[in-house]
C-alpha atoms as a PDB file:
ATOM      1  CA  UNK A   1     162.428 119.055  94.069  1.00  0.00           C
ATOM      2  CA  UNK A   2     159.148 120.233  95.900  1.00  0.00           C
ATOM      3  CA  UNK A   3     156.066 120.538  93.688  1.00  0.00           C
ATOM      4  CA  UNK A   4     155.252 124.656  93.576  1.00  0.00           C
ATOM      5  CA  UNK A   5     151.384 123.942  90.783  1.00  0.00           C
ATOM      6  CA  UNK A   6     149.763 121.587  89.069  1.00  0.00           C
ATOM      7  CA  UNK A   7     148.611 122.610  86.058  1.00  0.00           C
ATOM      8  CA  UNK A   8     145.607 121.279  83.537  1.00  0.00           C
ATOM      9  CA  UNK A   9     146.404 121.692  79.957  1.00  0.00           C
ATOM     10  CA  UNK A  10     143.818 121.525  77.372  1.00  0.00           C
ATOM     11  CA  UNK A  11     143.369 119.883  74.316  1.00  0.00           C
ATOM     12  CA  UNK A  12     144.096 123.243  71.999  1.00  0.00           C
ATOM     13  CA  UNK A  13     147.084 124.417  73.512  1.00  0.00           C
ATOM     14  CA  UNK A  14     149.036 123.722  70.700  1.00  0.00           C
ATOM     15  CA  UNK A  15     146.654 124.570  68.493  1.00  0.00           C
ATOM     16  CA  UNK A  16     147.063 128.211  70.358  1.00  0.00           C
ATOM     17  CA  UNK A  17     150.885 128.720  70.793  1.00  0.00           C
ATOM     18  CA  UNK A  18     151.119 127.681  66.748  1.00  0.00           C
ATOM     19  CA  UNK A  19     148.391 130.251  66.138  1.00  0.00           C
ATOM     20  CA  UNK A  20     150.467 132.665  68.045  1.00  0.00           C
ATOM     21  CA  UNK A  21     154.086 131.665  67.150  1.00  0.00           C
ATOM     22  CA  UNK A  22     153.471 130.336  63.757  1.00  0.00           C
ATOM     23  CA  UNK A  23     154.257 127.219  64.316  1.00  0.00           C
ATOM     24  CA  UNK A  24     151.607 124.961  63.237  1.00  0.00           C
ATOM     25  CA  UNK A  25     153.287 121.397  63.491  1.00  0.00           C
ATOM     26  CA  UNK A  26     150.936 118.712  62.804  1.00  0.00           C
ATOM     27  CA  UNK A  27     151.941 116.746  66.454  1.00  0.00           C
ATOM     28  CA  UNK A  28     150.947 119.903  68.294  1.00  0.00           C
ATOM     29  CA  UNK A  29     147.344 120.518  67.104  1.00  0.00           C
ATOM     30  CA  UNK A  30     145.140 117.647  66.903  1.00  0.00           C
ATOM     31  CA  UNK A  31     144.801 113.538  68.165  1.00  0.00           C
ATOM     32  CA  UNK A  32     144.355 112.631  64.423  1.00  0.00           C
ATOM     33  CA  UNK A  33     147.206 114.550  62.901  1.00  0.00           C
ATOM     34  CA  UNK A  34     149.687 113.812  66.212  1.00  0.00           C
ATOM     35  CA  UNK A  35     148.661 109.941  64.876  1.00  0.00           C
ATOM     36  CA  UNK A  36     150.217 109.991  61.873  1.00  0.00           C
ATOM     37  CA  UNK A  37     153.677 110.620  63.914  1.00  0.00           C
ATOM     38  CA  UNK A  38     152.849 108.082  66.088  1.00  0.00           C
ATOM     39  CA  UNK A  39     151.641 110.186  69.301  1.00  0.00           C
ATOM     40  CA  UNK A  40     148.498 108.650  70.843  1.00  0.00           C
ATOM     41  CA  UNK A  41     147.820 112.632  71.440  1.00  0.00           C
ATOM     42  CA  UNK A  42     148.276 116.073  70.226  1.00  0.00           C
ATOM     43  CA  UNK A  43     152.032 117.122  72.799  1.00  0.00           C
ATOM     44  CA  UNK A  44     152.575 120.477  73.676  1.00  0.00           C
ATOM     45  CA  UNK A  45     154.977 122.271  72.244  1.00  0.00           C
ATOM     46  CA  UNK A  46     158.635 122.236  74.239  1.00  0.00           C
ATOM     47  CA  UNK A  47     158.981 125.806  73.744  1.00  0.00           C
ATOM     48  CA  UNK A  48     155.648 126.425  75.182  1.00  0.00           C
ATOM     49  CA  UNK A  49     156.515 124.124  77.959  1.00  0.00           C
ATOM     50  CA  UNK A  50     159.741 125.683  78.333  1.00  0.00           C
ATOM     51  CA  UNK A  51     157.712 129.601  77.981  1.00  0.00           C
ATOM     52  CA  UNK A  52     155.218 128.222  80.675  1.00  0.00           C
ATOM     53  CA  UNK A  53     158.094 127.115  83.170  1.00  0.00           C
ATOM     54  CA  UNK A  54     160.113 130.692  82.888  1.00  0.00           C
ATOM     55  CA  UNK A  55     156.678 132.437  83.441  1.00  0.00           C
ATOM     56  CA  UNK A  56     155.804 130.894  86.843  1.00  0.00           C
ATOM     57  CA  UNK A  57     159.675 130.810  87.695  1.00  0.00           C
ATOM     58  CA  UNK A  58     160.621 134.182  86.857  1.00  0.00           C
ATOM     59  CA  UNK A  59     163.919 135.287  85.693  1.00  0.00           C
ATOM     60  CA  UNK A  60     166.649 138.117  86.344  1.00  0.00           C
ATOM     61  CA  UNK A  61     166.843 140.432  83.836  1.00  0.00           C
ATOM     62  CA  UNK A  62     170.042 139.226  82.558  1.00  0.00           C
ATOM     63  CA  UNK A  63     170.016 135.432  82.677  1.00  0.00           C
ATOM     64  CA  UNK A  64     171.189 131.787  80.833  1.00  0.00           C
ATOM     65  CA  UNK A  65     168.230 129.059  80.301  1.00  0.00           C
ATOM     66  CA  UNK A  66     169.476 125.587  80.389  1.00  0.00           C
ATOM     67  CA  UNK A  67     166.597 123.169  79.592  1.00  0.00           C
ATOM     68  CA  UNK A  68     166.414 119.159  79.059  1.00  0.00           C
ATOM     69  CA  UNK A  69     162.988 117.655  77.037  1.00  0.00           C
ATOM     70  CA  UNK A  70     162.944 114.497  78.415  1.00  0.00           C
ATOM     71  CA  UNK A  71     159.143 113.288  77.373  1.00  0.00           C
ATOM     72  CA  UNK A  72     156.461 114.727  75.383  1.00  0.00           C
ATOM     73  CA  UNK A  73     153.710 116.346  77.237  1.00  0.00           C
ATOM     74  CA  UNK A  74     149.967 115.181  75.980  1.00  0.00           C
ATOM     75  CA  UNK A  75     147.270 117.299  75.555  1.00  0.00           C
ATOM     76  CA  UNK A  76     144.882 117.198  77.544  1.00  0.00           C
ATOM     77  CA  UNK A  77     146.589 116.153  80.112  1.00  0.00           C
ATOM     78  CA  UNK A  78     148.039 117.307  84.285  1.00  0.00           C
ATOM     79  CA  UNK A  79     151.666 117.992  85.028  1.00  0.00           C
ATOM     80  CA  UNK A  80     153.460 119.369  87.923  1.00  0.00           C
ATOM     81  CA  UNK A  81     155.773 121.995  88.051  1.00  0.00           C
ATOM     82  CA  UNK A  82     158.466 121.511  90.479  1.00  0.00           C
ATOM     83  CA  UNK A  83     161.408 124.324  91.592  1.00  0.00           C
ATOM     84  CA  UNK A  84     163.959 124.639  93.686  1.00  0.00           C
ATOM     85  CA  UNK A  85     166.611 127.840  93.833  1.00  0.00           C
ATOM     86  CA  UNK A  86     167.353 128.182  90.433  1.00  0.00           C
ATOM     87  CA  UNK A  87     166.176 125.085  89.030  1.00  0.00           C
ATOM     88  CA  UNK A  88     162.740 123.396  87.570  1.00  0.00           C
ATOM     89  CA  UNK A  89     161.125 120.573  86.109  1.00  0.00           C
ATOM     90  CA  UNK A  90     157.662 119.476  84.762  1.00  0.00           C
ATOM     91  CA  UNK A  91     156.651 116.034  85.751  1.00  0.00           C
ATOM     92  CA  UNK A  92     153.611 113.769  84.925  1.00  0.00           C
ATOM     93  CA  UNK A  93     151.142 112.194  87.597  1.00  0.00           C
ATOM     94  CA  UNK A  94     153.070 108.718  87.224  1.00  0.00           C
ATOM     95  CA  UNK A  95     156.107 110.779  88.254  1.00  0.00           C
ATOM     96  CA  UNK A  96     157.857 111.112  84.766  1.00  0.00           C
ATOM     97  CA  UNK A  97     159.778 113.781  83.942  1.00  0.00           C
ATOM     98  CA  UNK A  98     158.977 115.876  80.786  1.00  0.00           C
ATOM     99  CA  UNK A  99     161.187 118.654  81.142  1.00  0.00           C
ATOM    100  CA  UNK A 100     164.091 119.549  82.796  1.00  0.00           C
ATOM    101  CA  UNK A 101     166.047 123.307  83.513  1.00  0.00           C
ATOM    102  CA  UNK A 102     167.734 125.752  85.396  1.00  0.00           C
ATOM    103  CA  UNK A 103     168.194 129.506  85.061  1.00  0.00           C
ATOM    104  CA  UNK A 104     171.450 131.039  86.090  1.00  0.00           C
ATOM    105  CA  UNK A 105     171.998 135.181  86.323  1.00  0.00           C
ATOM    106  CA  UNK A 106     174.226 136.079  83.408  1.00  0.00           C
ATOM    107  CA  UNK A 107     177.597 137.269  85.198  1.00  0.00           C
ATOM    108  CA  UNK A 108     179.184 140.633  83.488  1.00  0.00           C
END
């Protein structure tokens, strides 16, 4: 699949999506508190990653979202988003792939 951005995340993005979805899981928002989990990091949350995908890919208005989490994404950090046709991913520098998905028009 052919690489369409790269984007930087910061360090508070989950620290912002939980302040705006009210989701304030202790992995998302800071190194020390991700720690205690055992992430290295603060990840992003997979909605967020998922909510980030669908905004660069667009969607019909009528649509099914299929999407795989395959790795945590740590914050800071780079990925890539990939898409081809109806399908995307989000993939690290060393090539591993956080996040999987395809959407498909919903058929009446």
């Amino acid at each position: 699949m052919a690489a369409v951005a790269e984007w930087r995340l910061a360090g508070d993005v989950g620290r912002r999506y939980g302040a705006a979805s009210g989701d304030r899981n202790p992995i998302h928002l800071y190194p020390l508190t991700a720690r205690l989990f055992g992430f290295r990091r603060a990840i992003a949350h997979g909605m967020w990653t998922v909510a980030r995908c669908l905004a660069a890919h667009g969607t019909p208005a009528a649509a099914v979202l299929r999407a795989d989490f395959r790795a945590p994404v740590p914050l800071p950090g780079t990925v890539t988003y990939a898409a081809e046709d109806g399908l995307f991913e989000l993939r690290a520098a060393d090539g591993r792939t956080h996040l999987t998905g395809g959407v498909y028009p919903l058929v009446s």
